[in-house]
Protein backbone atom coordinates (compact mmCIF):
# COMPACT_ATOMS: atom_id res chain seq x y z
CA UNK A 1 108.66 100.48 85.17
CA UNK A 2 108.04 102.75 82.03
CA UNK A 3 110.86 104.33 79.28
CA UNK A 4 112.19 107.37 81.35
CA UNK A 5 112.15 106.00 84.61
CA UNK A 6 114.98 106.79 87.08
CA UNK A 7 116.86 103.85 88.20
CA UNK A 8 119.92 102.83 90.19
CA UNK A 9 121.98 100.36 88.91
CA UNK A 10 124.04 97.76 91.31
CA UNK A 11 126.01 94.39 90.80
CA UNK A 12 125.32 91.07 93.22
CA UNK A 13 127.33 88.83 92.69
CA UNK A 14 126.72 87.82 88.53
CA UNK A 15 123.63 89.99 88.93
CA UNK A 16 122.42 93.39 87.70
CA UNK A 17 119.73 94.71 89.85
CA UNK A 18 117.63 97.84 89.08
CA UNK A 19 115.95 99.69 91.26
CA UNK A 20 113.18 102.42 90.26
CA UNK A 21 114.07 106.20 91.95
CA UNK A 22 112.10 108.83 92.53
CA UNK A 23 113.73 112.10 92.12
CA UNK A 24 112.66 115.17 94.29
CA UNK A 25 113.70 118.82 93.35
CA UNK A 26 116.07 120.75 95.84
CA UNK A 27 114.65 123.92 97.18
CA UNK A 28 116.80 126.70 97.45
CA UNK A 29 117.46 128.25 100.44
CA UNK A 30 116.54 131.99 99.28
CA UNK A 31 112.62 130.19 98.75
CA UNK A 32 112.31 128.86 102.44
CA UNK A 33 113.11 130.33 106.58
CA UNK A 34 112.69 127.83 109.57
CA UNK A 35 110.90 129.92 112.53
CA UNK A 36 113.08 130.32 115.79
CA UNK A 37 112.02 127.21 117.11
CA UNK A 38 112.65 125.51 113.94
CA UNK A 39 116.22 126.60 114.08
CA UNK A 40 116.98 125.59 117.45
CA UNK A 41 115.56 122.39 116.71
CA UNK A 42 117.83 121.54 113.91
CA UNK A 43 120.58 123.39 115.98
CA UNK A 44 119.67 120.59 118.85
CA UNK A 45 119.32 117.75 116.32
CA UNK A 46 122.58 118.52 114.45
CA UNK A 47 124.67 118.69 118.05
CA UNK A 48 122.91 114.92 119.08
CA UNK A 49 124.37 113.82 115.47
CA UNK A 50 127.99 114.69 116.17
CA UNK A 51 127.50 113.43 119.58
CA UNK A 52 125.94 109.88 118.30
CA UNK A 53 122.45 110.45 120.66
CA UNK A 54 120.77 108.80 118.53
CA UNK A 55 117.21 107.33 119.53
């Protein structure tokens, strides 16, 4: 670890443990478009979710 490193902080038991985080930007959704397909596939994926079909 370096000075201006991200980290998370959590208690166990008497402990403090650190753990280095890397941060990644959020793009907006004006700067991106799925195709069709990529739609319907996250349309797909996000109905197996709700249903719990998960592999």
């Amino acid at each position: 670890m370096k000075e201006g490193d991200i980290l998370e902080a959590e208690m166990k038991e008497n402990h403090m443990v650190l753990k280095p985080k890397i941060l990644i930007d959020k793009i907006p959704e004006s700067e991106f478009e799925l195709s069709k397909q990529g739609k319907k596939k996250v349309k797909e994926a996000l109905k197996d979710i709700k249903k719990g079909a998960l592999k």
